[in-house]
Structure formats: structure tokens, C-alpha cells
Protein backbone atom coordinates (compact mmCIF):
# COMPACT_ATOMS: atom_id res chain seq x y z
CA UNK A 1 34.09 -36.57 -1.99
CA UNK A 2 30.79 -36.74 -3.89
CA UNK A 3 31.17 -36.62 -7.43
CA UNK A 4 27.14 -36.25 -8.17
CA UNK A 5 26.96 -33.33 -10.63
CA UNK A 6 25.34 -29.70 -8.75
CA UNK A 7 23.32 -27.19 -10.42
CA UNK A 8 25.85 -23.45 -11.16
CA UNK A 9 23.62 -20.58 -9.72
CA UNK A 10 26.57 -18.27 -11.38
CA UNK A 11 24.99 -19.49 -14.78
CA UNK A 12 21.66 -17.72 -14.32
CA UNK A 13 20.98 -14.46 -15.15
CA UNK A 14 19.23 -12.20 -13.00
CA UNK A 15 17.18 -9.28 -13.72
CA UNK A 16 16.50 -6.14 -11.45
CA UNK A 17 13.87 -6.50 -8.97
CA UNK A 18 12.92 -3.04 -9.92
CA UNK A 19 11.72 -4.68 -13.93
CA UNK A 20 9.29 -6.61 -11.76
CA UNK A 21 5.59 -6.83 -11.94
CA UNK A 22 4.31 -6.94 -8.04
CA UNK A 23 0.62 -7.73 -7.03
CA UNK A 24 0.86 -5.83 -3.82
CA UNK A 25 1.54 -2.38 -2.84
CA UNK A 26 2.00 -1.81 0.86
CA UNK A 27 1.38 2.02 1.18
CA UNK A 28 -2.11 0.56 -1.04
CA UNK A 29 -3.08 -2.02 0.79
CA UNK A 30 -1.65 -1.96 4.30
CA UNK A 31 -4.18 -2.62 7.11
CA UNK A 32 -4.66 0.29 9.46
CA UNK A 33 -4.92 -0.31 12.92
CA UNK A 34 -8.36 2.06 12.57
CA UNK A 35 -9.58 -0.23 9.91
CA UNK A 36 -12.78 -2.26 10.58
CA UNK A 37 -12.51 -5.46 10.65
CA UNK A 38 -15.34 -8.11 8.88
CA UNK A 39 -17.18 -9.70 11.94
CA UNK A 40 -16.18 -13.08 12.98
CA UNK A 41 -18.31 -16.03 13.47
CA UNK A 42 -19.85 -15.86 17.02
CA UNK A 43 -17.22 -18.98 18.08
CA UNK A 44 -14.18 -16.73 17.11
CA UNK A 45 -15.88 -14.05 18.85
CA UNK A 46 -15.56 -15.75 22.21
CA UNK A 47 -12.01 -17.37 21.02
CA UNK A 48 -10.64 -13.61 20.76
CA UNK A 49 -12.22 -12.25 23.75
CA UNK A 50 -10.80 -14.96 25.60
CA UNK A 51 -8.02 -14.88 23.70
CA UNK A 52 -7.31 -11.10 24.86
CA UNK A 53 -7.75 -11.23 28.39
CA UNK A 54 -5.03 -14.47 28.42
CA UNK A 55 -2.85 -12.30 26.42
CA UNK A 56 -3.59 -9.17 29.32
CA UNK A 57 -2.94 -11.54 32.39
CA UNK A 58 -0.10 -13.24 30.47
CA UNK A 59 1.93 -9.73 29.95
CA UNK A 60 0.98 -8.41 33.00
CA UNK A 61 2.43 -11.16 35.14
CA UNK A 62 5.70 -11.01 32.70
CA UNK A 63 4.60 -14.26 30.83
CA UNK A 64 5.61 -14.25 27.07
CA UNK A 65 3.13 -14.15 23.90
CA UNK A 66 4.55 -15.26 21.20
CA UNK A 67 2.85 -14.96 17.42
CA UNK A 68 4.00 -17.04 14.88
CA UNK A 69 2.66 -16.73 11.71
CA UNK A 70 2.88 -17.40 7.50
CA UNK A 71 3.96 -15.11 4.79
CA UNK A 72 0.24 -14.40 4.31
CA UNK A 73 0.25 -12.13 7.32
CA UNK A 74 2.98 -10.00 5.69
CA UNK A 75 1.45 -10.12 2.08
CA UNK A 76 -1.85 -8.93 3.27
CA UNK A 77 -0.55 -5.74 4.58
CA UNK A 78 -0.42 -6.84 8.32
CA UNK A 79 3.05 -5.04 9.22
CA UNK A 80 0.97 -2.00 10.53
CA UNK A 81 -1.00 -3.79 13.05
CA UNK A 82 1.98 -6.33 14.18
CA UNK A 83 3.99 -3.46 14.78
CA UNK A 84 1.38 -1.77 17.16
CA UNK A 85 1.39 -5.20 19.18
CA UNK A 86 5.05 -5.06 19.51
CA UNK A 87 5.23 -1.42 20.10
CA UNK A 88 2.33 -1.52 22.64
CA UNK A 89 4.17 -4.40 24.78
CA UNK A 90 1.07 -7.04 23.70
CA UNK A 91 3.79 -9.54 21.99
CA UNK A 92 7.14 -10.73 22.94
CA UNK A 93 8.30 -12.63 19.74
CA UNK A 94 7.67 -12.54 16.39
CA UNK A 95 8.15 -15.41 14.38
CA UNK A 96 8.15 -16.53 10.68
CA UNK A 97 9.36 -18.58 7.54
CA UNK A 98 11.63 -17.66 5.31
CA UNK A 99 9.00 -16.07 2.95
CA UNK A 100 7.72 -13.72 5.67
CA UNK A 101 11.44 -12.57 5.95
CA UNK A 102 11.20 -11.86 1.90
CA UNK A 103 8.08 -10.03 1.49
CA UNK A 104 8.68 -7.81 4.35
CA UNK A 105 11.81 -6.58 3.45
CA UNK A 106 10.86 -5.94 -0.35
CA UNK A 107 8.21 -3.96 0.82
CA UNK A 108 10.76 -1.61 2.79
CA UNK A 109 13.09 -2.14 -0.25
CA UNK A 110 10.58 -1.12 -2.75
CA UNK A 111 7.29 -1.07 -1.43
CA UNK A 112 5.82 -3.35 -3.80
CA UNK A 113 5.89 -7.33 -3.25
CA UNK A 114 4.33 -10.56 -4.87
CA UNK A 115 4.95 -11.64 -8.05
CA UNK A 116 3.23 -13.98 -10.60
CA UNK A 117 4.63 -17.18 -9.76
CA UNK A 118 3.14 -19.27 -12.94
CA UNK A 119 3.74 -16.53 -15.79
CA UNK A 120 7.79 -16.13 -14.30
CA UNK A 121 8.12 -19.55 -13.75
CA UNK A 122 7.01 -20.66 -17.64
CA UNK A 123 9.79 -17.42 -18.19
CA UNK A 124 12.48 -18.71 -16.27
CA UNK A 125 12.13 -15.86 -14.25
CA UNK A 126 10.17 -16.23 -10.96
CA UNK A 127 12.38 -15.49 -8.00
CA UNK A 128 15.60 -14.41 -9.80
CA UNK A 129 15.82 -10.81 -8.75
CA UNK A 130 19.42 -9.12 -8.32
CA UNK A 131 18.16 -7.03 -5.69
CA UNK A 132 16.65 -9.69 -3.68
CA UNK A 133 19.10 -12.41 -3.75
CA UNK A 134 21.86 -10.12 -2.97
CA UNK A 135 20.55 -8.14 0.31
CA UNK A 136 19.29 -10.60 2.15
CA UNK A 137 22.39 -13.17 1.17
CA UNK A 138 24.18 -10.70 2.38
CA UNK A 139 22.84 -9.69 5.08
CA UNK A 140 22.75 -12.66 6.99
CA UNK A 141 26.68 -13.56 5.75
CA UNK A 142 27.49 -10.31 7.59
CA UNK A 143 24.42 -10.54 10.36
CA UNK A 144 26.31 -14.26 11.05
CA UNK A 145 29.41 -13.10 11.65
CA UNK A 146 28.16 -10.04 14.02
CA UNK A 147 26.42 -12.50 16.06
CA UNK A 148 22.96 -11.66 14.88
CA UNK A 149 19.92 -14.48 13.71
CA UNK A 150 18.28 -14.52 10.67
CA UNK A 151 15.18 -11.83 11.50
CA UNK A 152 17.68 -9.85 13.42
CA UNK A 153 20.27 -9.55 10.60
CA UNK A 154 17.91 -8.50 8.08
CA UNK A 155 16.40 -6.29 10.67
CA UNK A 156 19.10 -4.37 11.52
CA UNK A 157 19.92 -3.86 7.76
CA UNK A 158 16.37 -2.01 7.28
CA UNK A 159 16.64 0.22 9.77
CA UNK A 160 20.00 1.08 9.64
CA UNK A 161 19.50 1.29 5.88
CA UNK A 162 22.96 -0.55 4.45
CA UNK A 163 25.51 -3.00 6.08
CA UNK A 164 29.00 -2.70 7.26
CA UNK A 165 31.57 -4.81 5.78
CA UNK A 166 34.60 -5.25 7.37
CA UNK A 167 38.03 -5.70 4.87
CA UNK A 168 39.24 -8.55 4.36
CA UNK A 169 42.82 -8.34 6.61
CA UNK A 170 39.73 -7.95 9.84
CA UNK A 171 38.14 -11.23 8.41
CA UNK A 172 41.26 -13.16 7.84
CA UNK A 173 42.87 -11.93 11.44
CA UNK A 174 39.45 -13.23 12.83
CA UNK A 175 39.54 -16.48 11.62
CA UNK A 176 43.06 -16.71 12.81
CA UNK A 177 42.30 -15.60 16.24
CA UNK A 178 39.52 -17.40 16.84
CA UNK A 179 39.86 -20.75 15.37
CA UNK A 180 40.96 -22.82 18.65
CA UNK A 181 38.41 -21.19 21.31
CA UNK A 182 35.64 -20.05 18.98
CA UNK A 183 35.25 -21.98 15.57
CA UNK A 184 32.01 -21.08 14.88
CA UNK A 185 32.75 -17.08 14.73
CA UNK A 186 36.19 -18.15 12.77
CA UNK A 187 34.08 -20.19 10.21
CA UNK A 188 31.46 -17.15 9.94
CA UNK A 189 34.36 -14.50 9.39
CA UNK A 190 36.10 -17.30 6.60
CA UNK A 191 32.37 -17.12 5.31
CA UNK A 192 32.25 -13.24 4.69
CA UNK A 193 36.00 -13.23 3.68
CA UNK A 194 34.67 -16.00 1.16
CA UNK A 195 31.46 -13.55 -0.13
CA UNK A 196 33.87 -10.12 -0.11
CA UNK A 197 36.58 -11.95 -2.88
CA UNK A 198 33.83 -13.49 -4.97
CA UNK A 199 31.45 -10.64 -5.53
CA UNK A 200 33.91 -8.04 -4.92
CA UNK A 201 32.53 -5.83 -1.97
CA UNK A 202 34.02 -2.77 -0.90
CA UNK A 203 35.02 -2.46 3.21
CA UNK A 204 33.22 0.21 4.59
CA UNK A 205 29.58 1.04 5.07
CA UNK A 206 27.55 -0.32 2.01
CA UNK A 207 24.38 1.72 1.90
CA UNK A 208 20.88 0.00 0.61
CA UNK A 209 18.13 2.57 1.01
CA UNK A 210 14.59 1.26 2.16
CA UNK A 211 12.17 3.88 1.83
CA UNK A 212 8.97 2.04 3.49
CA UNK A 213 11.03 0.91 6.20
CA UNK A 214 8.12 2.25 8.25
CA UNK A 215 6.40 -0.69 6.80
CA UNK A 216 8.96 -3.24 7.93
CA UNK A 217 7.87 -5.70 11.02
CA UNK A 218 11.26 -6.71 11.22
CA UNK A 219 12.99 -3.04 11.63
CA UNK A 220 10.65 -2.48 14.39
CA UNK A 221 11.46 -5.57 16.03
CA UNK A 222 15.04 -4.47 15.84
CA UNK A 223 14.56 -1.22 16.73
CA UNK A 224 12.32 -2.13 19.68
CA UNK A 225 15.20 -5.14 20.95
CA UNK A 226 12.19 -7.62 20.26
CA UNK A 227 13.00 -11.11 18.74
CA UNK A 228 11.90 -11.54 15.40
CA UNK A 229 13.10 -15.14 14.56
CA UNK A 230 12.97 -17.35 11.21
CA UNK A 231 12.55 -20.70 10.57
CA UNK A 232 13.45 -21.34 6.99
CA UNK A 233 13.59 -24.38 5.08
CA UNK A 234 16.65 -25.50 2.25
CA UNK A 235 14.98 -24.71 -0.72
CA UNK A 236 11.95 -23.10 -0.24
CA UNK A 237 12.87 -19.51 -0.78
CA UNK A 238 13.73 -16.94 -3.38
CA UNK A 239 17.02 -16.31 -2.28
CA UNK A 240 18.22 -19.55 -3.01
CA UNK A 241 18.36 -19.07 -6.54
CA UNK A 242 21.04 -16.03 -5.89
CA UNK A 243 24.81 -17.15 -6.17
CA UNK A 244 25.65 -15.21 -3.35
CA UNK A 245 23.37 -17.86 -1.16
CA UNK A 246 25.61 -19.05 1.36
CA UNK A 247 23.94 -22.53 3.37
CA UNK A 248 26.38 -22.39 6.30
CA UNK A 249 25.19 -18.66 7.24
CA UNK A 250 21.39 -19.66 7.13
CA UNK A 251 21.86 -22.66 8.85
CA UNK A 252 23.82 -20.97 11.89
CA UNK A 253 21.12 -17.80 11.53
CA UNK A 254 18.61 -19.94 11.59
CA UNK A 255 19.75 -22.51 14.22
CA UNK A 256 20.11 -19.22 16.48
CA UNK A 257 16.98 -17.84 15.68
CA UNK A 258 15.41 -21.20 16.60
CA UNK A 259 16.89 -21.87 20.01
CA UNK A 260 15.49 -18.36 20.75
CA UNK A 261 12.31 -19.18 20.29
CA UNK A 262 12.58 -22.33 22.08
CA UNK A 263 14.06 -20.43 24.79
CA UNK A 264 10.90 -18.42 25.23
CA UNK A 265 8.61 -21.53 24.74
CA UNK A 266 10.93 -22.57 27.75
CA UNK A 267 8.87 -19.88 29.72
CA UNK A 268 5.89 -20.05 28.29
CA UNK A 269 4.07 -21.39 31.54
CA UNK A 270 1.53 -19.14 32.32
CA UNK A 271 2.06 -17.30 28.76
CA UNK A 272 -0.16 -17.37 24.95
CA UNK A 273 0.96 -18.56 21.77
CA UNK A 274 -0.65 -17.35 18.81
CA UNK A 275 -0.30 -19.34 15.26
CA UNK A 276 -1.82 -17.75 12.60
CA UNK A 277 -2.31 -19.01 9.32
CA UNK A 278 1.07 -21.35 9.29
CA UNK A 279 0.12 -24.64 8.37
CA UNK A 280 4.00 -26.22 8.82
CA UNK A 281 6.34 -24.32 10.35
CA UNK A 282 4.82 -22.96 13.28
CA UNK A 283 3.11 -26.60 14.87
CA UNK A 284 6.86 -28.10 13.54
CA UNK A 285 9.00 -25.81 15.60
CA UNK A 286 7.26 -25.39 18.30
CA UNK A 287 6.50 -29.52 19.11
CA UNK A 288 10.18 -29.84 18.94
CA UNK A 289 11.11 -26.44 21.36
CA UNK A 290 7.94 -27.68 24.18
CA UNK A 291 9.54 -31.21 23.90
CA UNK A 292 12.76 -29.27 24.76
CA UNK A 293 11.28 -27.40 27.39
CA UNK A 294 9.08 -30.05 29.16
CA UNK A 295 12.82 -32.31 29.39
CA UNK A 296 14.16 -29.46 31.21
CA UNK A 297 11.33 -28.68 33.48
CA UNK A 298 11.15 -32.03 34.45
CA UNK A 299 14.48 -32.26 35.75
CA UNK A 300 13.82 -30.06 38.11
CA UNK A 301 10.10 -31.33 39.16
CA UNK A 302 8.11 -28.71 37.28
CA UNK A 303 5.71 -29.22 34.22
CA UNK A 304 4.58 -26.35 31.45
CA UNK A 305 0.98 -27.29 31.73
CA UNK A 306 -0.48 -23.55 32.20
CA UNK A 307 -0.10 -22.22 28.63
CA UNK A 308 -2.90 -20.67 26.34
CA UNK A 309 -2.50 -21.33 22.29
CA UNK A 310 -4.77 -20.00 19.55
CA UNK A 311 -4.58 -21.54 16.19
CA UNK A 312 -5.88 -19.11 13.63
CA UNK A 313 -6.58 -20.46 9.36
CA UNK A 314 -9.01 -20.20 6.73
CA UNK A 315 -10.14 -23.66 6.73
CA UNK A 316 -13.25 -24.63 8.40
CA UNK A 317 -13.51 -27.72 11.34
CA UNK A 318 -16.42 -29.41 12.17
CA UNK A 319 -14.73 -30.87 14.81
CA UNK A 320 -14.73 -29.54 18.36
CA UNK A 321 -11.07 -29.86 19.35
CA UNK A 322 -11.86 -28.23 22.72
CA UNK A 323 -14.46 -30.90 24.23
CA UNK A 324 -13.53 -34.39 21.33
CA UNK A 325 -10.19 -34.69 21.62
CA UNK A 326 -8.28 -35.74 18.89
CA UNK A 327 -10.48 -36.74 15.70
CA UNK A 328 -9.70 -40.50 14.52
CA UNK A 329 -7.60 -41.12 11.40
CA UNK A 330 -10.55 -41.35 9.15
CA UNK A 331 -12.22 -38.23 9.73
CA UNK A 332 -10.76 -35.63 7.51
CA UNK A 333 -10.35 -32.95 10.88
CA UNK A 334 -7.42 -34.96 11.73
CA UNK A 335 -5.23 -34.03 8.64
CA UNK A 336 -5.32 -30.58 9.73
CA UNK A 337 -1.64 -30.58 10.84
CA UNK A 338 -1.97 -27.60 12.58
CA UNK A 339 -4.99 -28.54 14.84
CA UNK A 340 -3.82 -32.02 15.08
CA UNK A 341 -0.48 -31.17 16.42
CA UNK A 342 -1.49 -27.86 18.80
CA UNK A 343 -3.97 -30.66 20.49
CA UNK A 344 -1.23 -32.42 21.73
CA UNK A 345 0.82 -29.91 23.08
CA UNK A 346 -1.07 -30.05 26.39
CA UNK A 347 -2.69 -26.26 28.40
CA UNK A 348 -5.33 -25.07 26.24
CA UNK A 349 -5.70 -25.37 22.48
CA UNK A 350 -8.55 -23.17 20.54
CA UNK A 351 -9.51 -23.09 16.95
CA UNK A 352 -10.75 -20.28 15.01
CA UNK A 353 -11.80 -20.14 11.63
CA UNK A 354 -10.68 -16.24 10.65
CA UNK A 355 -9.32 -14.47 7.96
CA UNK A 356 -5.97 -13.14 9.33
CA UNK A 357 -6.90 -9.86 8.43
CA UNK A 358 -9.67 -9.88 10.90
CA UNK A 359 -8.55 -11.81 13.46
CA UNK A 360 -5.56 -10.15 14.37
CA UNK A 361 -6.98 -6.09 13.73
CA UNK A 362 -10.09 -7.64 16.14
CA UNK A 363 -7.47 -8.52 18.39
CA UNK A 364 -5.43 -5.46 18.66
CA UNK A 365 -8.55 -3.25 18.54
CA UNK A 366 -10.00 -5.58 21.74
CA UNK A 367 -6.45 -5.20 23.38
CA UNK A 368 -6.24 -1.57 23.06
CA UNK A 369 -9.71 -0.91 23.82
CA UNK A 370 -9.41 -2.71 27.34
CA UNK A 371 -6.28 -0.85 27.96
């Protein structure tokens, strides 16, 4: 047993999310899908155009697109037009860290988002938010134990506005029932057992309204049976500074939102995958779910060789990715982990210097406009 001291979340004290200072306001500044977007650069004119007639092909021959993206796309008032391409059939998953998950579902919380990380910080502050840690804690405790993954729990707790919790004789009968053939549901019933005692929660329906819920990517993933997946790191988020944090029901959220992704990188011959403005998490996940893939198609004689991906940031490349190759390790192109890795992930790999803002109303707009 490790007897290396560990820091007591219960000692903090947490203040109301509602005390909070936010930088963003999402009925404010949420993108239309009317808005105009600023014109792109006459390369990531072509990219899109291209990119948009993949995406039509893809779709209409049952091929998945997938859009992965960073927290930026939710901060910057995106939720409009990602909802439109999941409501108009364009996308097939949605996918996003842990802070994506976050700002979305404060916006349907309390339609305000973004704090200011350096002035809460130097207060002790930034990040500890009642309201915050709590819901989405325990949401994915109880979205675990249903069965659900991480985007999906906290989904299905926007749009149904609140959470069931079961009492704990339900839990307790669980665990005993299903310890020998199904551990892992025993464990995640032992889990929300665990949460109920220590924070005592009422059984029945706890209600958590969300008025901007019409803002929420997530609850119209749910609502639309669409995966919405998250791929969250130990650490990195807000909600980690909450007592209720529980690791064992991120880790089995996340682990099931990640082999559903990989599932549909599985069939992504013939398909598009979109990475916008995620400089980690999207080339990380999905190297490890086409290594997957290509191990199983190669069993049975096939390849994934026919699949389109468009890598979308704010930093410029001089470097032609499409016609070089790979830059060598002394030209400063080949530090850009997201170009570097996409390049080597076989099909077709294009680079476009956009504003996500732009790139992804352009899109939609060229999508529905060729409808």
C-alpha cells in the first residue's frame, strides 16, 4: 500500500458557479448558421470545396465523417452550426476533450462560460465551482453505471434536465448480482452506492435545470442517437478539483467513449475526418484507433487506404504536406504535431490555415447550399 501523502479535495472550498465572472455569453456570441463567414485564403478555398464534396460522396454511400475538435470550437460559439451538421445528417461523430465537455454544458447550465484563468488562479479560485464539479461528477458516476460514455452521460443529463438516482438497496443488490458474470457494472453500481453515502443524494429524480440547452452540442447528439465521445486526460480538467471526482467512472466513460470512436475509424474507408483546431488529442486518439483498425483489416486481406482527413488550426505552414512529404527534423513544419502525425496516417491528408469560426460556417453553408 503506498504510503506517499495525497492532496484532500474535501479541504477546499468551493464557491457557486453562479458568483463567477464568465468571458463568454452564448445567446451573445453564438455563431449563426446565416452568419458570414471572413473569406479564406484561396488554398482553404479549394481545401473546403473539396473538402465538401468528400464529405457528400462519403454520406451518401453510408461512409462516416467524423469531426473532432478542441474546446475552442465550443468557446467560440460553434454549438449552433455543429448542431445543424448533425441534425442535417453531414456528421456521424462528434468528438472532444474534456474541456469541450465543460464549456458546453455550462453554457446550457448557465449560459455564460470562460473564466479568467490567471486572476482565479493567483485567488485560489480558478476551476472550483460547486455547480460544475458536482453535475458533471455526477453525471458520469450515474451515466457509468447506466451504461452510457462520457459525452453521452452528460448528454442525456441536459436534455433530460436532472438525473435519476437509484437508492442505495438497487445499488447494493446490483453489485451483489452482478459481481461473478459482470464486474465491471458491479464495480460501477459500488461506485454510485459510494457517491450517494458520501454526499448524501436523495433516490429519485434529481432535477438540474439547463435553460440554453438549445445551445448544447451534446443534448443534440443525444437527442439525435449521434455519438458524441470524450477523450479526457487525468488532470487536465475543472472537475478534478471537485471531491465528488470519481477516476474509476471517467476512466470506464472514457475508455467507452474511445473504443467508439475507434469503432467508426474502423469504417472509415471511403469516409472524412475532420480535426479542427486540436493540437493533441485528436492526432493522439486517432493514430492509436487506425493502428487498431488497419490490424483488423489486415486479417482479413483488406487495407483502410481510401479515407479523406482535413486538419484545420490557426498556425500557418510553409510547407506543402500534400506534394513534400514529411518535413525533416530541422525545419520547424515538422513540430506541428498535428500535421506531422495526420501525414502518416496514409489516404489523403490536407492542411488549412482557418479560423474555426470560418472554416466550419464555410463548410456548412457550402454543404447546404449544394444540397
Amino acid at each position: 500500500m503506498s504510503m506517499h501523502p495525497q492532496f484532500d479535495r474535501f479541504r477546499i472550498q468551493t464557491q457557486s458557479l453562479h458568483t463567477r465572472t464568465n468571458k463568454i455569453e452564448i445567446v451573445r456570441d453564438a455563431i449563426s448558421e446565416q452568419a458570414r463567414p471572413r473569406p479564406l485564403s484561396e488554398v482553404a478555398t479549394a481545401t473546403l470545396t473539396e473538402c465538401a464534396t468528400r464529405i457528400r460522396v462519403a454520406r451518401g454511400a453510408g461512409h462516416p465523417v467524423m469531426l473532432a475538435f478542441g474546446a475552442h470550437t465550443i468557446k467560440n460559439g460553434l454549438s449552433p452550426v455543429l448542431i445543424k451538421l448533425m441534425e442535417q445528417g453531414w456528421v456521424t461523430l462528434l468528438a472532444t476533450n474534456g474541456a469541450g465537455i465543460i464549456h458546453d454544458w455550462e453554457f446550457a447550465f448557465q449560459g455564460a462560460s470562460s473564466e479568467d484563468v490567471r486572476a482565479n488562479v493567483d485567488k485560489g479560485q480558478f476551476g472550483i465551482w460547486e455547480e460544475t464539479g458536482f453535475n458533471l461528477n455526477l453525471a458520469l458516476i450515474v451515466g457509468v453505471y447506466e451504461g452510457l460514455g462520457y459525452g453521452e452521460a452528460v448528454g442525456k443529463m441536459i436534455a433530460r434536465e436532472g438525473l435519476d438516482i437509484p437508492t442505495s438497496d438497487q445499488l447494493l443488490a446490483t453489485a451483489s448480482d452482478q459481481a461473478k458474470q459482470d464486474p465491471d457494472t458491479a464495480a460501477a453500481a459500488l461506485d454510485l452506492f459510494s457517491a450517494i453515502q458520501r454526499f448524501h443524494l436523495k433516490p429519485g429524480f434529481l432535477s438540474i435545470p439547463h435553460p440554453y440547452k438549445r445551445y448544447s452540442a451534446q443534448a443534440a447528439a443525444f437527442e439525435l442517437n449521434l455519438p458524441f465521445t470524450a477523450h479526457p486526460m487525468f488532470g487536465h480538467d475543472i472537475i478534478y478539483t471537485h471531491p465528488l471526482n470519481h477516476g474509476a467512472a471517467i476512466g470506464r466513460a472514457a475508455l467507452r467513449d474511445f473504443l467508439t470512436y475507434a469503432q467508426q475509424v474502423h469504417q472509415l474507408e471511403g469516409g472524412v475526418y475532420l480535426s479542427v483546431g486540436s493540437a493533441v488529442m485528436s492526432p493522439m486518439v486517432f493514430e492509436k484507433s487506425l493502428s487498431m483498425s488497419q490490424n483488423l483489416e489486415l486479417q482479413e486481406g483488406r487495407k483502410i487506404t481510401n479515407h479523406y482527413i482535413v486538419v484545420v488550426d490557426l498556425a500557418e505552414s510553409s510547407w506543402d504536406w500534400k506534394s513534400q512529404g514529411e518535413p525533416p527534423t530541422d525545419n520547424p513544419a515538422y513540430y506541428l504535431r498535428y500535421c506531422k502525425t495526420f501525414s502518416r496516417m496514409g489516404g489523403a491528408m490536407r492542411y488549412v490555415s482557418a479560423d474555426n469560426r470560418d472554416f466550419l460556417l464555410a463548410l456548412l453553408q457550402k454543404l447546404q447550399s449544394t444540397s
